[in-house]
N, C-alpha and C. Protein backbone atom coordinates (compact mmCIF):
# COMPACT_ATOMS: atom_id res chain seq x y z
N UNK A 1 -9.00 -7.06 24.27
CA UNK A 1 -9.61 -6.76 22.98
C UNK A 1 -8.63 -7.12 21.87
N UNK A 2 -8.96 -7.69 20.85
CA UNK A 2 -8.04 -8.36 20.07
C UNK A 2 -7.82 -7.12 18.90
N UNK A 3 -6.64 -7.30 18.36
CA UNK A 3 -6.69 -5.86 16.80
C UNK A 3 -7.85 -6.43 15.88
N UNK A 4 -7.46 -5.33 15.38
CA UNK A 4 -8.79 -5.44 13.52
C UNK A 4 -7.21 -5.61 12.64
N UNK A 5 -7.58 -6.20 11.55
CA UNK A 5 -6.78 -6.37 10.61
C UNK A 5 -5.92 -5.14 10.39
N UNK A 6 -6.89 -3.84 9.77
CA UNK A 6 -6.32 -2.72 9.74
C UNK A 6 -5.33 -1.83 10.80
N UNK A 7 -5.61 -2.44 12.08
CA UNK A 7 -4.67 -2.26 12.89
C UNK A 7 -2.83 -2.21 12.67
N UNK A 8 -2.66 -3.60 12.09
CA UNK A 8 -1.70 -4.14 11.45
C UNK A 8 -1.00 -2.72 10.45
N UNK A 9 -1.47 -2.61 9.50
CA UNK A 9 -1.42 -1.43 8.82
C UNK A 9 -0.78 0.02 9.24
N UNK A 10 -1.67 0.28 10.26
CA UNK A 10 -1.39 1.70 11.10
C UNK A 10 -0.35 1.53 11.82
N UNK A 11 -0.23 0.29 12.43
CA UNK A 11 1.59 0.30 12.89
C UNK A 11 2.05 0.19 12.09
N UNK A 12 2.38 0.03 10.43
CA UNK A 12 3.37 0.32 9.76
C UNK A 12 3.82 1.45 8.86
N UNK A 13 3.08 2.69 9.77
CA UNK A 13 3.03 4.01 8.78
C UNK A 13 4.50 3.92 9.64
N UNK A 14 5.40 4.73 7.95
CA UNK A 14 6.61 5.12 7.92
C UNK A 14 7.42 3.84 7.66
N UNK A 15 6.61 3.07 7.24
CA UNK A 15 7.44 1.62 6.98
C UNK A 15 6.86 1.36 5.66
N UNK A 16 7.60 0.26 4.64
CA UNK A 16 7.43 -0.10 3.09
C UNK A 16 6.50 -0.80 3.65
N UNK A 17 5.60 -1.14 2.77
CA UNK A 17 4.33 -1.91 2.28
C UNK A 17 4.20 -2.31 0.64
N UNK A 18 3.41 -3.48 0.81
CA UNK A 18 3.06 -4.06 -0.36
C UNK A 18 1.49 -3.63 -0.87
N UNK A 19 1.30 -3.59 -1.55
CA UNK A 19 -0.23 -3.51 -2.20
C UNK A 19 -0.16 -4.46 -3.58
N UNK A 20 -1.45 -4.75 -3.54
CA UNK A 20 -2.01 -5.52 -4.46
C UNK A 20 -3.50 -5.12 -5.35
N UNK A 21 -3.59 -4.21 -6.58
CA UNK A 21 -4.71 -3.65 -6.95
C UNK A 21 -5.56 -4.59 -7.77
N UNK A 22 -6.95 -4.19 -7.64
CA UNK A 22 -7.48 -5.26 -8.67
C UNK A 22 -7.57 -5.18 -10.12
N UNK A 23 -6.45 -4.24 -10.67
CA UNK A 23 -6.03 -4.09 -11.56
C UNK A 23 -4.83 -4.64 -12.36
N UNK A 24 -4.43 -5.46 -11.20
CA UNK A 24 -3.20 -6.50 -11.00
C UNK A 24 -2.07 -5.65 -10.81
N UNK A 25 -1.88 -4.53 -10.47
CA UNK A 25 -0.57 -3.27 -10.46
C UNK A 25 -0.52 -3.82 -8.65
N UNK A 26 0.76 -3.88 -9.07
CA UNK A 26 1.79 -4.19 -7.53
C UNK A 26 2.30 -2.78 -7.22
N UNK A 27 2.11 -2.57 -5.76
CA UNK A 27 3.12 -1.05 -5.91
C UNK A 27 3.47 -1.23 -4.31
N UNK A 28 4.56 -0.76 -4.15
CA UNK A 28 5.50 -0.71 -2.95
C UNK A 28 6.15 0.54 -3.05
N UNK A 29 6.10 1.24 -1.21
CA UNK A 29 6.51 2.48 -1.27
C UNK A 29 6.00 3.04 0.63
N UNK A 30 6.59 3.82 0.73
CA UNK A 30 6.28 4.24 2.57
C UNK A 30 4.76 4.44 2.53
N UNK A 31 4.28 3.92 3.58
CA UNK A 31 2.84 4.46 4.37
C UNK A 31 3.27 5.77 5.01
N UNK A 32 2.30 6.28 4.48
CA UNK A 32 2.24 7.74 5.60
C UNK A 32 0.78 7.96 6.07
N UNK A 33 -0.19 7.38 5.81
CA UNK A 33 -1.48 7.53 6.32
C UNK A 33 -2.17 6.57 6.01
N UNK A 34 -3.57 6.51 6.14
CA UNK A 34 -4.47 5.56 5.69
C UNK A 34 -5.84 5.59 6.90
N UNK A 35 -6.69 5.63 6.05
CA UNK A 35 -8.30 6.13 6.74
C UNK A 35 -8.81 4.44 7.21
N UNK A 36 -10.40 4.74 7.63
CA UNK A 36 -11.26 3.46 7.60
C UNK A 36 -11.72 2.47 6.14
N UNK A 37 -11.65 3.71 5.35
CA UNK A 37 -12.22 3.29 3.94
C UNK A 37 -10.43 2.48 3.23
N UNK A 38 -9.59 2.82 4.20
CA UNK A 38 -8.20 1.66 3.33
C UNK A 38 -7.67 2.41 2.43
N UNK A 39 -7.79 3.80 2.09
CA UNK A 39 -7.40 4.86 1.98
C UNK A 39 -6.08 4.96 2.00
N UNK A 40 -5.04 5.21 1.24
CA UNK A 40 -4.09 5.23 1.70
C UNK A 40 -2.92 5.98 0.37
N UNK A 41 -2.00 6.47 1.42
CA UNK A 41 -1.15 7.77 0.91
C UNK A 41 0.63 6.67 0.83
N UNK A 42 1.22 6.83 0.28
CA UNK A 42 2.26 6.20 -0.19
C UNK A 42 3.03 7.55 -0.77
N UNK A 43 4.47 7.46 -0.03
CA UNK A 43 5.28 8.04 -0.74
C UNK A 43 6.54 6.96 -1.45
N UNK A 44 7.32 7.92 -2.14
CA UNK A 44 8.52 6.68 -2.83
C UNK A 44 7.60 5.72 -3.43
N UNK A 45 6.11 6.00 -3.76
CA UNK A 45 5.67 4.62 -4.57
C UNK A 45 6.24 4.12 -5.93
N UNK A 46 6.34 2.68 -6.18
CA UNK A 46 6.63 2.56 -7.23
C UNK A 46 5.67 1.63 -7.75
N UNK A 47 5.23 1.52 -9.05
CA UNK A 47 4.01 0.09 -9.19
C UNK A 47 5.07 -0.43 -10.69
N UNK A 48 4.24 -1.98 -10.58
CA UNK A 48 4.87 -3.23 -11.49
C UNK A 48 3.18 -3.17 -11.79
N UNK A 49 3.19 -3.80 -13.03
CA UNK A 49 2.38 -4.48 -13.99
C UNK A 49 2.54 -5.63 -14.76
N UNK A 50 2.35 -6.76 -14.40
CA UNK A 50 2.77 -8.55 -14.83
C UNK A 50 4.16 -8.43 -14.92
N UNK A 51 4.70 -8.05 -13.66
CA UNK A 51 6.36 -8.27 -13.51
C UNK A 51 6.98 -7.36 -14.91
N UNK A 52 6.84 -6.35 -15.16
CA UNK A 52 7.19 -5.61 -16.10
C UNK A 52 8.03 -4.70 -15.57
N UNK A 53 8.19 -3.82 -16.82
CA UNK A 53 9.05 -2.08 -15.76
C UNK A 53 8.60 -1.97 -14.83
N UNK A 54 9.32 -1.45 -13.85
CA UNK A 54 9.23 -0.78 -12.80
C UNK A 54 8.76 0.58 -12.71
N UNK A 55 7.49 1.50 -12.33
CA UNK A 55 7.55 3.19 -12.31
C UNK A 55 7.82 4.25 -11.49
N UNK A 56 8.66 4.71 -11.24
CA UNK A 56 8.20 5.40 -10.34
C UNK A 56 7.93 6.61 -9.89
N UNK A 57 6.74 6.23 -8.89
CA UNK A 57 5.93 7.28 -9.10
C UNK A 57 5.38 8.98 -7.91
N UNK A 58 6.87 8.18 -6.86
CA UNK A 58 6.47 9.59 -6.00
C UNK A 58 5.41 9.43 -5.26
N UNK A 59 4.29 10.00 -4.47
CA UNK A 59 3.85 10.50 -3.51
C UNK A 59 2.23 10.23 -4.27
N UNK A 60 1.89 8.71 -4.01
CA UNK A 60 0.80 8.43 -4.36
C UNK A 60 -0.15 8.51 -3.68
N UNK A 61 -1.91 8.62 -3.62
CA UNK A 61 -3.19 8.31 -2.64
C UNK A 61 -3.68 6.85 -3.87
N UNK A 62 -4.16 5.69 -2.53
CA UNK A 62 -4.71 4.67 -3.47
C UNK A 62 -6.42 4.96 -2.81
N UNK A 63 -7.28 4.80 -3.36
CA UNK A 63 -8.64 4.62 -3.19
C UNK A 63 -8.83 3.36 -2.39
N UNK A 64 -9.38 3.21 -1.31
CA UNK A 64 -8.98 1.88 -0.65
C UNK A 64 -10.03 0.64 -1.50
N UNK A 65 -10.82 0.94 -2.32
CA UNK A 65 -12.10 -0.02 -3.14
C UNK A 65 -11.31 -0.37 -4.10
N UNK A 66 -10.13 -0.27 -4.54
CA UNK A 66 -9.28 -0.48 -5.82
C UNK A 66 -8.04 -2.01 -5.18
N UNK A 67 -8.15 -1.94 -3.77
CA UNK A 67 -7.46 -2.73 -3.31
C UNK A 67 -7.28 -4.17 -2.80
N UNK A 68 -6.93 -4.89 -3.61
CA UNK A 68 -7.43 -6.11 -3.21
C UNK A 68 -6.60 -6.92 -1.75
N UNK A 69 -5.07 -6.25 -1.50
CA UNK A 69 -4.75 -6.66 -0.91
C UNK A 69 -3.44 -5.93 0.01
N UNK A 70 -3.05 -5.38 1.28
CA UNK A 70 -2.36 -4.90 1.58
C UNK A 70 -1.35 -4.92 3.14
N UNK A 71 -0.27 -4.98 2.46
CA UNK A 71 1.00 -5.61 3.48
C UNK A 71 2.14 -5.17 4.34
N UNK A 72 2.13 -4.83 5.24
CA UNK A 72 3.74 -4.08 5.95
C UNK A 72 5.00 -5.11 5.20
N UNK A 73 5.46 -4.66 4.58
CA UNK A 73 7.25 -5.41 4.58
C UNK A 73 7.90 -5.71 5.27
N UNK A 74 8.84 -6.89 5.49
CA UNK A 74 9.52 -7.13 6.60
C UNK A 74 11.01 -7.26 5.94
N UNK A 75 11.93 -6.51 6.29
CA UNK A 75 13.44 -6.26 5.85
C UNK A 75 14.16 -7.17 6.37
């Protein structure tokens, strides 16, 4: 049986990730969860806006319908 995309994902709880909103806000920060709906809990988040300041913002939930795109980090 081959993975689902989201698969990918769930092995990287406790690992940095990238996100991409369709709001254009970049934010990087630990996975600690994440549902079917793409749902997903971020601690240490920080988000960028057109390569601008940096925020940060602590112990975020993203709405997974806000997301256009999302990535495990590789160190």
């Amino acid at each position: 049986m081959s993975e689902r995309p989201i698969d990918a994902l769930d092995k990287a709880k406790g690992k940095k990730v990238f996100i991409k909103l369709k709001t254009g806000e970049e934010i990087t920060g630990i996975l600690k969860a994440l549902d079917l709906h793409l749902n997903l809990w971020i601690d240490d988040a920080d988000i960028m806006k057109n390569n601008e300041n940096k925020i940060k913002m602590g112990t975020i939930l993203i709405r997974g319908d806000t997301i256009v795109y999302a990535s495990p980090v590789q160190i």
